[in-house]
PDB file of N, CA and C in Angstrom:
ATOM      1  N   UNK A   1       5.205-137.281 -88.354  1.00  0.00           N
ATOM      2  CA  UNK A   1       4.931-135.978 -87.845  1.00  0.00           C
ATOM      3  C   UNK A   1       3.425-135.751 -87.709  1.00  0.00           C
ATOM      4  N   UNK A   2       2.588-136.382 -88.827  1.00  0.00           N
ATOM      5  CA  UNK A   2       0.952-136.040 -88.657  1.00  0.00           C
ATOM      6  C   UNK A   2       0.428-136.966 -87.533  1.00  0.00           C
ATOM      7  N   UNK A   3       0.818-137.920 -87.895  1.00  0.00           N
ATOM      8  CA  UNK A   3       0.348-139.385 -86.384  1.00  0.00           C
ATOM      9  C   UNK A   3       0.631-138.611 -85.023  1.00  0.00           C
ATOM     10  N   UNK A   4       1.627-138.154 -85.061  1.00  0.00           N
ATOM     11  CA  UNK A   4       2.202-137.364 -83.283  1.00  0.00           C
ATOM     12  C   UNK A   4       1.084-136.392 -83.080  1.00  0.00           C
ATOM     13  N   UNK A   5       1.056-135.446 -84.283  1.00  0.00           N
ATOM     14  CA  UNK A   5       0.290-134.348 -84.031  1.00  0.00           C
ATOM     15  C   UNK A   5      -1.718-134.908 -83.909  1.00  0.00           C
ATOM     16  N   UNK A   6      -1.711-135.985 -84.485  1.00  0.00           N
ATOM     17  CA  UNK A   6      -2.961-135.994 -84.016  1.00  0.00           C
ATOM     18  C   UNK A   6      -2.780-136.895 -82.775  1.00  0.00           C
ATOM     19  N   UNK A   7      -1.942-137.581 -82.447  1.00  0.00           N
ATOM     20  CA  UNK A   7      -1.674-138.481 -80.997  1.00  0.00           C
ATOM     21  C   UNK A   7      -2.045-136.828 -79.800  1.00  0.00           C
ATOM     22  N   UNK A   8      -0.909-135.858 -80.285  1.00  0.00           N
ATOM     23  CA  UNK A   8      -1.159-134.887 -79.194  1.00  0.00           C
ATOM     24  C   UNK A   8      -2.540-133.932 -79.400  1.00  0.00           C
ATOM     25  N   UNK A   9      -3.252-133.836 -80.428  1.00  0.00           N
ATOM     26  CA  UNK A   9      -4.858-133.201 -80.630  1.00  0.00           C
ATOM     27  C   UNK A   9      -5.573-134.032 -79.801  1.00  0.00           C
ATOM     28  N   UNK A  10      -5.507-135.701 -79.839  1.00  0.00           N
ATOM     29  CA  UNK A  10      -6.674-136.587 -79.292  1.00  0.00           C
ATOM     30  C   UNK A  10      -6.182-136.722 -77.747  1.00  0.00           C
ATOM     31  N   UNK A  11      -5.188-136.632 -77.032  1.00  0.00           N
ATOM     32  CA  UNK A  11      -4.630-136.672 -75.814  1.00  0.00           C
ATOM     33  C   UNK A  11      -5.611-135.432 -75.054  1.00  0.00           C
ATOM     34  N   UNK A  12      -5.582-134.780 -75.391  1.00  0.00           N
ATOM     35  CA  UNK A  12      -6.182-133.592 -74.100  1.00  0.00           C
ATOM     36  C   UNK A  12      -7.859-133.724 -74.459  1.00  0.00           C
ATOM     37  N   UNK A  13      -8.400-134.194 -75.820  1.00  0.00           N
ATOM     38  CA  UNK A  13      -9.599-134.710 -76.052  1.00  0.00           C
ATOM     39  C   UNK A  13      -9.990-135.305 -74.589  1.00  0.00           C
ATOM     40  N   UNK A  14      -9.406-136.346 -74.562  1.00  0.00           N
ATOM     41  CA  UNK A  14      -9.689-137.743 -73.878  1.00  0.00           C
ATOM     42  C   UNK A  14      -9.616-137.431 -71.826  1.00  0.00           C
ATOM     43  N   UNK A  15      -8.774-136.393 -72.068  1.00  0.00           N
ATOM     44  CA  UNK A  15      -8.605-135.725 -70.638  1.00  0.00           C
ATOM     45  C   UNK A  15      -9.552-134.703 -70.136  1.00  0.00           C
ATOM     46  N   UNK A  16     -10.228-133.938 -71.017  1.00  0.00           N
ATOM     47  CA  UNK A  16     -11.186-133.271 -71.386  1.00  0.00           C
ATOM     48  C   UNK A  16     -12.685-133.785 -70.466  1.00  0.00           C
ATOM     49  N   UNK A  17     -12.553-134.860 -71.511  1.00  0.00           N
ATOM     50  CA  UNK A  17     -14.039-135.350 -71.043  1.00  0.00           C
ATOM     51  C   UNK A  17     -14.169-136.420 -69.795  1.00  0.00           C
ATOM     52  N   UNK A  18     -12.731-136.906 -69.277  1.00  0.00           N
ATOM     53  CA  UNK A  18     -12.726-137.158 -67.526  1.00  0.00           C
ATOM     54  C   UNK A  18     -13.383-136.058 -66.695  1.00  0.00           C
ATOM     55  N   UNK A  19     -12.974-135.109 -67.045  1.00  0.00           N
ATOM     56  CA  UNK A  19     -13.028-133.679 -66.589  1.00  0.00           C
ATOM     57  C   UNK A  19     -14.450-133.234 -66.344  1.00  0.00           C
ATOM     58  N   UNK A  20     -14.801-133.403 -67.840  1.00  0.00           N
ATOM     59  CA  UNK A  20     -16.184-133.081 -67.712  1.00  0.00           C
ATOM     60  C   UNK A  20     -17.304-133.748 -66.930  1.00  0.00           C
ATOM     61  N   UNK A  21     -17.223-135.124 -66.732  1.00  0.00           N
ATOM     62  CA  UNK A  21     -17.465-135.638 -66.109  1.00  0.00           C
ATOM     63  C   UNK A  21     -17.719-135.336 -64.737  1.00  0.00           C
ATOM     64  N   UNK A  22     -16.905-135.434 -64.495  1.00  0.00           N
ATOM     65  CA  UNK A  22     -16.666-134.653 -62.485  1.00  0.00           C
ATOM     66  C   UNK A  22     -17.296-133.252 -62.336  1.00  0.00           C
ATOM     67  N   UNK A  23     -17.427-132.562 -63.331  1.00  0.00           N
ATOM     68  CA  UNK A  23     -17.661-131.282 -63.480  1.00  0.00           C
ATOM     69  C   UNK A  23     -19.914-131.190 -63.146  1.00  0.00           C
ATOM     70  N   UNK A  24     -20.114-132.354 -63.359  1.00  0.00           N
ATOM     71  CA  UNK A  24     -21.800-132.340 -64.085  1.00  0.00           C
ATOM     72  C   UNK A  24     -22.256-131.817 -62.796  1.00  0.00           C
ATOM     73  N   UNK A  25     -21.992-132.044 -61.866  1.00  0.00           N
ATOM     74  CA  UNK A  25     -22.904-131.643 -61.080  1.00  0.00           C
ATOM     75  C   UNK A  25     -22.743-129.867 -60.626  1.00  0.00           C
ATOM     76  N   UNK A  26     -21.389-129.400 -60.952  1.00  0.00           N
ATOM     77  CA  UNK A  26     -21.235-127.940 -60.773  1.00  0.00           C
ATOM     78  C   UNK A  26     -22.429-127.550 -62.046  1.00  0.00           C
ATOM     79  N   UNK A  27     -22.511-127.924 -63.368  1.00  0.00           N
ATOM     80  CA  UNK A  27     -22.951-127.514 -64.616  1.00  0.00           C
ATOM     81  C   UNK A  27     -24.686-127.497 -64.357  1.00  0.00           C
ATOM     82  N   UNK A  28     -24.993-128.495 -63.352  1.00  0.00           N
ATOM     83  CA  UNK A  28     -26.622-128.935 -63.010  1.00  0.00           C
ATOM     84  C   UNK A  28     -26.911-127.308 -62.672  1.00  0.00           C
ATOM     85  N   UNK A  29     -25.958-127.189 -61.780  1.00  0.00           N
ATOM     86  CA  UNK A  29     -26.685-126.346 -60.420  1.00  0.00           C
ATOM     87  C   UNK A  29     -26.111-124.960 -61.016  1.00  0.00           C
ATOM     88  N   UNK A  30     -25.448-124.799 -62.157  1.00  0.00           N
ATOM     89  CA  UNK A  30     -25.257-123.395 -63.011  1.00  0.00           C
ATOM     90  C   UNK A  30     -26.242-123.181 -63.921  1.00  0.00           C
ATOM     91  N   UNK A  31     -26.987-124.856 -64.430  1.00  0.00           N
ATOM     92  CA  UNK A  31     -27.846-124.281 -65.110  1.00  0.00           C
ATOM     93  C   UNK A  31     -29.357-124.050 -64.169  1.00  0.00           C
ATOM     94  N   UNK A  32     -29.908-124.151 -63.109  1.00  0.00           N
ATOM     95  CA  UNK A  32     -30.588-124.061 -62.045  1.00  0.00           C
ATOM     96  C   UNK A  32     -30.567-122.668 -62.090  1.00  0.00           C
ATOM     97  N   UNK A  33     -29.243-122.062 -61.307  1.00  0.00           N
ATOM     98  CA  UNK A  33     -29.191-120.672 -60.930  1.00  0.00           C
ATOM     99  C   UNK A  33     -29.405-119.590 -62.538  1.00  0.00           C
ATOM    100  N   UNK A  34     -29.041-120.346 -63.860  1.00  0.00           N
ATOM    101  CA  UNK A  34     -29.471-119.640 -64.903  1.00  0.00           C
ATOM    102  C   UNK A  34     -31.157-119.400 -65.099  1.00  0.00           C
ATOM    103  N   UNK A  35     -31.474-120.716 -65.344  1.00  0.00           N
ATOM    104  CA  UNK A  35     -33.012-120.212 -65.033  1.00  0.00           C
ATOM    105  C   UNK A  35     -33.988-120.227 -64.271  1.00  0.00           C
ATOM    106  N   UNK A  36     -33.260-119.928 -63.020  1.00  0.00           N
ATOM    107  CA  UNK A  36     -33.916-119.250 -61.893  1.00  0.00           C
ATOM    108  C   UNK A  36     -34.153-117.993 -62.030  1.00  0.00           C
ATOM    109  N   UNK A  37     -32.540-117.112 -62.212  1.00  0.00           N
ATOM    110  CA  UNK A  37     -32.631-115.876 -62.736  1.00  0.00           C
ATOM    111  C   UNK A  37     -33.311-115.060 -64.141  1.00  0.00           C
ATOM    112  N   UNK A  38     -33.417-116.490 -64.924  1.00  0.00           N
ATOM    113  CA  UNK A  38     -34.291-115.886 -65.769  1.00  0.00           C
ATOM    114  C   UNK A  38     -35.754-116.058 -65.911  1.00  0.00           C
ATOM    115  N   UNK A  39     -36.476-116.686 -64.918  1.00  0.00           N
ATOM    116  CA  UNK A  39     -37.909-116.605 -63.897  1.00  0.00           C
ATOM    117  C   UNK A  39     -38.066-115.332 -63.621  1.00  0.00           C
ATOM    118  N   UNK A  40     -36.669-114.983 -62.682  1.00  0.00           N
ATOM    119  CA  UNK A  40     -36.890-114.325 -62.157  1.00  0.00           C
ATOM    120  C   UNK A  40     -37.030-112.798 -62.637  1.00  0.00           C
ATOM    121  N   UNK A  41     -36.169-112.728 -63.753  1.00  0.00           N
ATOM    122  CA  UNK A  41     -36.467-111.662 -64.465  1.00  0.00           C
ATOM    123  C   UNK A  41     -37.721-111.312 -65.175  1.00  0.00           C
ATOM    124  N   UNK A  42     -38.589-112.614 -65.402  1.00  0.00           N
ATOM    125  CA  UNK A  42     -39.404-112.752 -66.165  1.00  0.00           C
ATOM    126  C   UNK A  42     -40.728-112.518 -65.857  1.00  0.00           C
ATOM    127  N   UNK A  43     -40.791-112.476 -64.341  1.00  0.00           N
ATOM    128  CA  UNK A  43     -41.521-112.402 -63.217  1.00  0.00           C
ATOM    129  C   UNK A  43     -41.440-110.721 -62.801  1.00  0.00           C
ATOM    130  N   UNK A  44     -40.461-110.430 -62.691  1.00  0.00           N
ATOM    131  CA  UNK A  44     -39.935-108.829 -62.737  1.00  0.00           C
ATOM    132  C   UNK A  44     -40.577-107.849 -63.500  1.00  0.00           C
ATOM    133  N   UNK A  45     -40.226-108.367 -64.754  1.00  0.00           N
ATOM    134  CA  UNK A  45     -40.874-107.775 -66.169  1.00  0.00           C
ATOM    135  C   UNK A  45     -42.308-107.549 -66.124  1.00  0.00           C
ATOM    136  N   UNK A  46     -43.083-108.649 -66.128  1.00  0.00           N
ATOM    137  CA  UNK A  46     -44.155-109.103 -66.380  1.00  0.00           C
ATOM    138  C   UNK A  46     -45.035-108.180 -64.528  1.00  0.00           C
ATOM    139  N   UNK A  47     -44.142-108.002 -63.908  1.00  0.00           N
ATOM    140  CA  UNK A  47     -45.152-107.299 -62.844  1.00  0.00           C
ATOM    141  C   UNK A  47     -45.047-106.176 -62.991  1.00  0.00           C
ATOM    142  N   UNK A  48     -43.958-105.377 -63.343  1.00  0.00           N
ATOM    143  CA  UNK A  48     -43.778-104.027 -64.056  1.00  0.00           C
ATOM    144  C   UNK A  48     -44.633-103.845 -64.962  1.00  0.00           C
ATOM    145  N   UNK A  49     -44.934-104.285 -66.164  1.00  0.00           N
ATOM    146  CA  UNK A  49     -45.355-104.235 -67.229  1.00  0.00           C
ATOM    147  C   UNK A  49     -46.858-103.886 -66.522  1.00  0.00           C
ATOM    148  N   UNK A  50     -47.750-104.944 -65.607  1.00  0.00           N
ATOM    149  CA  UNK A  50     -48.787-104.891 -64.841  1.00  0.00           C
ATOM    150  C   UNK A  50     -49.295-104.094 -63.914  1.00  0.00           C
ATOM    151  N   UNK A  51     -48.282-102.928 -63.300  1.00  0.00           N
ATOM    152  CA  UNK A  51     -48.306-102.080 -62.689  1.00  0.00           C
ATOM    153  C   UNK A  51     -48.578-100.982 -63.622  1.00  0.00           C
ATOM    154  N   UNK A  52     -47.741-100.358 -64.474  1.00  0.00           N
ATOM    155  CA  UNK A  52     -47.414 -99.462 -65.378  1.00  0.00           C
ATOM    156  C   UNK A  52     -49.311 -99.337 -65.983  1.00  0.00           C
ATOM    157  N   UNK A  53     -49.492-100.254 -66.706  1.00  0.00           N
ATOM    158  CA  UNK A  53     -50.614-100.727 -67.090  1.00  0.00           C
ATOM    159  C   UNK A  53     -51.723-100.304 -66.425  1.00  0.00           C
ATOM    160  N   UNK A  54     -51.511-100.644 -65.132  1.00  0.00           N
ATOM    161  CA  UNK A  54     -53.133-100.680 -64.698  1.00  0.00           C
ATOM    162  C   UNK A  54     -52.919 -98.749 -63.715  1.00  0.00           C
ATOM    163  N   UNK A  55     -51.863 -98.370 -63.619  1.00  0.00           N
ATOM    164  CA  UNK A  55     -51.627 -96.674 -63.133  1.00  0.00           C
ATOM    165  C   UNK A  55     -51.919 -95.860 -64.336  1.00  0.00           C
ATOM    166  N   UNK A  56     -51.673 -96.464 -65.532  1.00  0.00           N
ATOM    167  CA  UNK A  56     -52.296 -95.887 -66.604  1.00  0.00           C
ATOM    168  C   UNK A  56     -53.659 -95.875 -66.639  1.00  0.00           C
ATOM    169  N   UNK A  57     -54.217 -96.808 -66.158  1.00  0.00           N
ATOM    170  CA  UNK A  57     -55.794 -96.522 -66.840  1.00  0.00           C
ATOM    171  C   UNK A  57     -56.286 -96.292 -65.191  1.00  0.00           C
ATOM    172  N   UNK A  58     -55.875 -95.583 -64.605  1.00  0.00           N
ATOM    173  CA  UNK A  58     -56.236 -94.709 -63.701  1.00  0.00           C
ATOM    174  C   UNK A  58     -56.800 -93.612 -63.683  1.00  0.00           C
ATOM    175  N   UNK A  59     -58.422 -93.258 -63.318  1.00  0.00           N
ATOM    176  CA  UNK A  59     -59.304 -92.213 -63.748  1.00  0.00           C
ATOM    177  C   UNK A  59     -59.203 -91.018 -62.618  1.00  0.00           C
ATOM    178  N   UNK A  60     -58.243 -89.783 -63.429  1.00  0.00           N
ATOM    179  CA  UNK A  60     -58.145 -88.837 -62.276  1.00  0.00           C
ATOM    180  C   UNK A  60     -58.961 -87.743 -62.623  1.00  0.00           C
ATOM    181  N   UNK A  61     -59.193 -86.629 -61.719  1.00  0.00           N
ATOM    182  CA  UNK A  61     -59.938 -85.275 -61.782  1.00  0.00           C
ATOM    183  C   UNK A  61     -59.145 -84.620 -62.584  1.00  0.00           C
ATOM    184  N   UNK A  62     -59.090 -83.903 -63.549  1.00  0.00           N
ATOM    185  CA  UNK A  62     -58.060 -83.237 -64.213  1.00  0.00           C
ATOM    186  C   UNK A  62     -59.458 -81.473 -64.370  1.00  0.00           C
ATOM    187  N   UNK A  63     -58.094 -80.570 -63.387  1.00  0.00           N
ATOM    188  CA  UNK A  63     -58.939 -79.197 -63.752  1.00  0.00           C
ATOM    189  C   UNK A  63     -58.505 -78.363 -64.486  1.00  0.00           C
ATOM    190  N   UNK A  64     -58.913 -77.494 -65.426  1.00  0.00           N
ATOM    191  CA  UNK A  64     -58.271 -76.824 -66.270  1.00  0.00           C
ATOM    192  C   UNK A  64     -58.974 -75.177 -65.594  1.00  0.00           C
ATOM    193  N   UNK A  65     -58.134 -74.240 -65.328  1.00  0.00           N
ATOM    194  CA  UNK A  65     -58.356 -73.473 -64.855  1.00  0.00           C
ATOM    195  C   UNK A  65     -57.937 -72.287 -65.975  1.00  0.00           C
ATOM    196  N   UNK A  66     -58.445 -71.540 -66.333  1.00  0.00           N
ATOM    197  CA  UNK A  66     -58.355 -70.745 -67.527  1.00  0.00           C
ATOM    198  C   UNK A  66     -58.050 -68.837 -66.957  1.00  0.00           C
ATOM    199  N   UNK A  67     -56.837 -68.404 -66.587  1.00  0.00           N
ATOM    200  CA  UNK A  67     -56.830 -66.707 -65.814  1.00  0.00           C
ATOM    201  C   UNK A  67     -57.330 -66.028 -67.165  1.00  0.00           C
ATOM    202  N   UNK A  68     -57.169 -65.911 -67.966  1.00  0.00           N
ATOM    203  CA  UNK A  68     -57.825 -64.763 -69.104  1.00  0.00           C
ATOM    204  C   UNK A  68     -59.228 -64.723 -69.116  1.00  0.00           C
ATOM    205  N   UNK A  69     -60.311 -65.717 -68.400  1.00  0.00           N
ATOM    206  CA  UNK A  69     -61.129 -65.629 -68.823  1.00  0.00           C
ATOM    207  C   UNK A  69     -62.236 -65.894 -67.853  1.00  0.00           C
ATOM    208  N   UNK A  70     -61.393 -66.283 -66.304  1.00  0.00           N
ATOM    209  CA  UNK A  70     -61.458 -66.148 -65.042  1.00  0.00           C
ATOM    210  C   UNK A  70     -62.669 -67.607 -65.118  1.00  0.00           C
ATOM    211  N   UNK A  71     -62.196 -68.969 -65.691  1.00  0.00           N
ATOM    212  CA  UNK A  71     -63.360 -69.861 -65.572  1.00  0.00           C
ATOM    213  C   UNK A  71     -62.178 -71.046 -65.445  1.00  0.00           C
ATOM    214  N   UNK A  72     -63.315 -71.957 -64.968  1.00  0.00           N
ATOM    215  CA  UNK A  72     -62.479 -73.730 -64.094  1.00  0.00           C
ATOM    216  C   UNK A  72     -63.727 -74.726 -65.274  1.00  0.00           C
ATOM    217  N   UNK A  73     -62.965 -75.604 -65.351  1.00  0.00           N
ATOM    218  CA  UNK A  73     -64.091 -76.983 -65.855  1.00  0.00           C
ATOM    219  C   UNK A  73     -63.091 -78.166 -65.332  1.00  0.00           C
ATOM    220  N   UNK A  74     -63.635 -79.103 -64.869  1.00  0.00           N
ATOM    221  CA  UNK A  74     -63.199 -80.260 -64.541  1.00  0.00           C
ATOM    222  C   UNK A  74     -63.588 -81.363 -65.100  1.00  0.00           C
ATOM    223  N   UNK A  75     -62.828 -82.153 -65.867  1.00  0.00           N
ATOM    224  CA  UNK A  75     -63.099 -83.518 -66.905  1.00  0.00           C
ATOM    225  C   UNK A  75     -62.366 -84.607 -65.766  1.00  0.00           C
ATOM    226  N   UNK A  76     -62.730 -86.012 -66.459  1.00  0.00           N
ATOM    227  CA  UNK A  76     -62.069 -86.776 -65.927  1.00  0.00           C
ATOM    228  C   UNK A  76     -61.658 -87.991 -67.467  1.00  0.00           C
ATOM    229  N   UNK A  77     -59.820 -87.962 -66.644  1.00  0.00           N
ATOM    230  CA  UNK A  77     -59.093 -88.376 -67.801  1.00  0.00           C
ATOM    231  C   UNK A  77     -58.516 -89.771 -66.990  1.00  0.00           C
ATOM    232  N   UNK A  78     -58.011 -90.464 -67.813  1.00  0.00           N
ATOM    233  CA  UNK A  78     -56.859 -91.613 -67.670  1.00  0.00           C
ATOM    234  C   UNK A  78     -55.496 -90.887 -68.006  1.00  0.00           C
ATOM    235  N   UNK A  79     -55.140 -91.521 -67.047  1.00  0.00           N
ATOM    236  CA  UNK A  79     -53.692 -90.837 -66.403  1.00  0.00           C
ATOM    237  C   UNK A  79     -52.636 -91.124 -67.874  1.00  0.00           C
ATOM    238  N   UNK A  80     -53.311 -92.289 -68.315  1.00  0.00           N
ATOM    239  CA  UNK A  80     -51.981 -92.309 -69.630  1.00  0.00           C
ATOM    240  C   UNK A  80     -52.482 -91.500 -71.139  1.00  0.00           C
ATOM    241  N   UNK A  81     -53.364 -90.557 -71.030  1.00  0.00           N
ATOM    242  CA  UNK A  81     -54.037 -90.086 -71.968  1.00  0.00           C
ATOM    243  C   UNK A  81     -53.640 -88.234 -71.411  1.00  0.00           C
ATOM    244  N   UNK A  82     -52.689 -87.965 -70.700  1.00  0.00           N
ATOM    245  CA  UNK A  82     -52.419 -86.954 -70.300  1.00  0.00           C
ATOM    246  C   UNK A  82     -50.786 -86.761 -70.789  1.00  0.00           C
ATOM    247  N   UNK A  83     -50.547 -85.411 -71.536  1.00  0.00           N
ATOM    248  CA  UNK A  83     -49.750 -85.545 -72.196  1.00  0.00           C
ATOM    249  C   UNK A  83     -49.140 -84.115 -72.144  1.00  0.00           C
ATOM    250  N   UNK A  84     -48.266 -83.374 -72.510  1.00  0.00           N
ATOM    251  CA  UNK A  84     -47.869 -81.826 -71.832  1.00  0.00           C
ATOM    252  C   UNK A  84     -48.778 -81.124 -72.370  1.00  0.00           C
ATOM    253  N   UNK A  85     -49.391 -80.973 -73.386  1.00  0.00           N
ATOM    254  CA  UNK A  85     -50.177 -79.556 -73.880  1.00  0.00           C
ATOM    255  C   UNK A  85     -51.409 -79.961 -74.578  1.00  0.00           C
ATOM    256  N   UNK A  86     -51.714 -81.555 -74.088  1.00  0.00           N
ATOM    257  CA  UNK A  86     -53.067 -81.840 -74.960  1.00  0.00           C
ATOM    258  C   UNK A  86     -53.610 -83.016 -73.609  1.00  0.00           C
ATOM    259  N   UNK A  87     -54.752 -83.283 -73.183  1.00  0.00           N
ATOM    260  CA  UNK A  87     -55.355 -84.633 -72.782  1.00  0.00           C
ATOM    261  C   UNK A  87     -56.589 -84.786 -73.654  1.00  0.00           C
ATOM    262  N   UNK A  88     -57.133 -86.170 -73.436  1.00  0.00           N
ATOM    263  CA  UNK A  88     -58.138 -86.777 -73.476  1.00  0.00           C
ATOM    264  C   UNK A  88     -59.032 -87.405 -72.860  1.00  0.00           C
ATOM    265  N   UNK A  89     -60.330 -86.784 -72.969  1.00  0.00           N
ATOM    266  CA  UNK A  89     -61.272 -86.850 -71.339  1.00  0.00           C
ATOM    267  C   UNK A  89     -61.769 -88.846 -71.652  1.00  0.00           C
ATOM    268  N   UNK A  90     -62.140 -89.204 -70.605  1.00  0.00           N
ATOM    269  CA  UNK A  90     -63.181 -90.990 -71.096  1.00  0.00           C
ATOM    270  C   UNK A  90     -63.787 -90.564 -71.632  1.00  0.00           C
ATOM    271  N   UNK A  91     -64.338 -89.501 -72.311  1.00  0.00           N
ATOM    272  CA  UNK A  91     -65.626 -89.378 -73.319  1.00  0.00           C
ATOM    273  C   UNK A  91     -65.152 -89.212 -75.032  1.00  0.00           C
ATOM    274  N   UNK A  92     -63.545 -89.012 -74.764  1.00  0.00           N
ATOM    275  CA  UNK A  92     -63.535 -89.202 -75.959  1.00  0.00           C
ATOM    276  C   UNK A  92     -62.936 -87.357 -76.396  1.00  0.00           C
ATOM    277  N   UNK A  93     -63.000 -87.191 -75.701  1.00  0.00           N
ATOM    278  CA  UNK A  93     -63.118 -85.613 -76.000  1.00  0.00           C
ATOM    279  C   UNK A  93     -61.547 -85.067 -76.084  1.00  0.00           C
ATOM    280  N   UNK A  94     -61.066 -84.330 -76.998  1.00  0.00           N
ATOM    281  CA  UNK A  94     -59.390 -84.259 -77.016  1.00  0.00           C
ATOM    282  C   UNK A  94     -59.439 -82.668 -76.562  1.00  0.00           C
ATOM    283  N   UNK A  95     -58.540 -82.167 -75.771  1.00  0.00           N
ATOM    284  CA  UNK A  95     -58.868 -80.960 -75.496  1.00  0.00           C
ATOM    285  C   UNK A  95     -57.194 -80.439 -75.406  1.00  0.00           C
ATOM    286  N   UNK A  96     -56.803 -79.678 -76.465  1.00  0.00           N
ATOM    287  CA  UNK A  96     -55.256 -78.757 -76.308  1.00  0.00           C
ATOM    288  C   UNK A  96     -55.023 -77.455 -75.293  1.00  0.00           C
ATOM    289  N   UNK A  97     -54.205 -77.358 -74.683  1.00  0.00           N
ATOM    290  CA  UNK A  97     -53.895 -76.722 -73.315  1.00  0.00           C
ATOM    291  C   UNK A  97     -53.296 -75.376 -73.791  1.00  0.00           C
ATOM    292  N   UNK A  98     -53.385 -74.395 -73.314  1.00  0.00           N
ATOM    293  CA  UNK A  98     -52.392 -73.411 -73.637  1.00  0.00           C
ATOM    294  C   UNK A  98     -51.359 -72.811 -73.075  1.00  0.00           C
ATOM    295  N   UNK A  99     -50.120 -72.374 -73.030  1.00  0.00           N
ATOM    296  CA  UNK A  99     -49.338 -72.042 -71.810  1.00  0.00           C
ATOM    297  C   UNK A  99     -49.764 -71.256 -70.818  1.00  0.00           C
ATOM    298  N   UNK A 100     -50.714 -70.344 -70.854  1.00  0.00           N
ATOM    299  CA  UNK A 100     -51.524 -69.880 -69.562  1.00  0.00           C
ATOM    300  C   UNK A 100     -52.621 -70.554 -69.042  1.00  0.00           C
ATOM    301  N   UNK A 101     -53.052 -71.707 -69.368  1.00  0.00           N
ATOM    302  CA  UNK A 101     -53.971 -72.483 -68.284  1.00  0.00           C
ATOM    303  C   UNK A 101     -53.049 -73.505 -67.211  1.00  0.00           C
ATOM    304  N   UNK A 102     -53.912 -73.212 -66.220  1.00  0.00           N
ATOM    305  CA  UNK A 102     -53.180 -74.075 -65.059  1.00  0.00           C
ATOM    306  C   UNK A 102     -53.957 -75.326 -64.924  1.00  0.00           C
ATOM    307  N   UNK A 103     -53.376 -76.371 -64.857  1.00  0.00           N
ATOM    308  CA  UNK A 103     -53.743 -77.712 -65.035  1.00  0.00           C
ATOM    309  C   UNK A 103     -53.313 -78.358 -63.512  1.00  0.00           C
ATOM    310  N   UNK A 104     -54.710 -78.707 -62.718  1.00  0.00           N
ATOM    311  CA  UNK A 104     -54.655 -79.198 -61.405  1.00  0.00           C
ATOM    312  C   UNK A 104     -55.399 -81.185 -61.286  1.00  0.00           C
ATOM    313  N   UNK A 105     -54.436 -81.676 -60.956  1.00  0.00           N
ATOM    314  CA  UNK A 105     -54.632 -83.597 -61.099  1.00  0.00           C
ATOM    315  C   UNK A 105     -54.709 -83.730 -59.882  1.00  0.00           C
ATOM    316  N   UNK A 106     -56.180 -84.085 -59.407  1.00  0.00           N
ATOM    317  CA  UNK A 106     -56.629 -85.051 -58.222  1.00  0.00           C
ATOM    318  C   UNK A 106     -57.271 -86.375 -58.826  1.00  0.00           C
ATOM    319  N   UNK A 107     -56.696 -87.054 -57.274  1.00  0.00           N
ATOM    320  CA  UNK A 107     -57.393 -88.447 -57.584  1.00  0.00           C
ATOM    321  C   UNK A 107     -59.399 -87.996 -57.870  1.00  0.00           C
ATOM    322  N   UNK A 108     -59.791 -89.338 -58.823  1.00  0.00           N
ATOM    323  CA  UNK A 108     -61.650 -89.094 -59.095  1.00  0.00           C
ATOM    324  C   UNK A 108     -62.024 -89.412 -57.675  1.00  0.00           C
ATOM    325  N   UNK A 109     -63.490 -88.815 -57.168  1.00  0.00           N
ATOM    326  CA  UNK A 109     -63.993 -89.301 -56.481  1.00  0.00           C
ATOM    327  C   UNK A 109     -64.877 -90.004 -56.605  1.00  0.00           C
ATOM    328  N   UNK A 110     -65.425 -90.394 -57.741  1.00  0.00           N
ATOM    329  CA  UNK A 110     -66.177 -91.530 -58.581  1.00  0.00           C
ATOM    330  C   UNK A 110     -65.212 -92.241 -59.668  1.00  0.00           C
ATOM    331  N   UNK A 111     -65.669 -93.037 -59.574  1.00  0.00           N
ATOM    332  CA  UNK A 111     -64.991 -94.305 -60.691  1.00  0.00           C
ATOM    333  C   UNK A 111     -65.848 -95.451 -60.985  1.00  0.00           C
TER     334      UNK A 111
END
């Protein structure tokens, strides 16, 4: 009874790897299209990441216009240093917003 049962375990073994055989060249060109796609993702990533990056350190006009007190000042910030109720000018300077100032973003005309 154990001899049969391993006669029929090693039988589909042996059929198996005919199989596999014939198979290599589908397996080449699956693993090709695997890391192609994962180039390609990688390539994806990595230009996103490079975009994001460099729109961040983008130097815009940022105006803060103040109605209670009827006055404008204009700093210039990096776009990723702008945040809902606080920025930070390139000088370093942290400045908190209040819900009545109006906050106007043009591109710098120096850089």
């Amino acid at each position: 009874m154990i001899a049969g049962a391993l006669f029929y375990i090693r039988k589909p073994a042996r059929a198996a790897k005919a199989e596999r055989t014939s198979d290599v060249g589908k397996q080449i060109l699956f693993r090709y299209v695997i890391y192609g796609l994962i180039a390609l993702s990688l390539l994806g990533s990595s230009g996103y990441w490079y975009w994001n990056w460099q729109d961040g350190n983008e130097i815009v006009d940022v105006t803060i216009v103040s109605p209670s007190i009827a006055s404008s000042e204009v700093y210039q910030v990096r776009k990723r240093d702008i945040t809902n109720n606080m920025l930070t000018t390139v000088d370093g300077i942290s400045i908190r917003l209040s819900n009545q100032e109006r906050v106007i973003i043009a591109k710098s005309k120096k850089q």
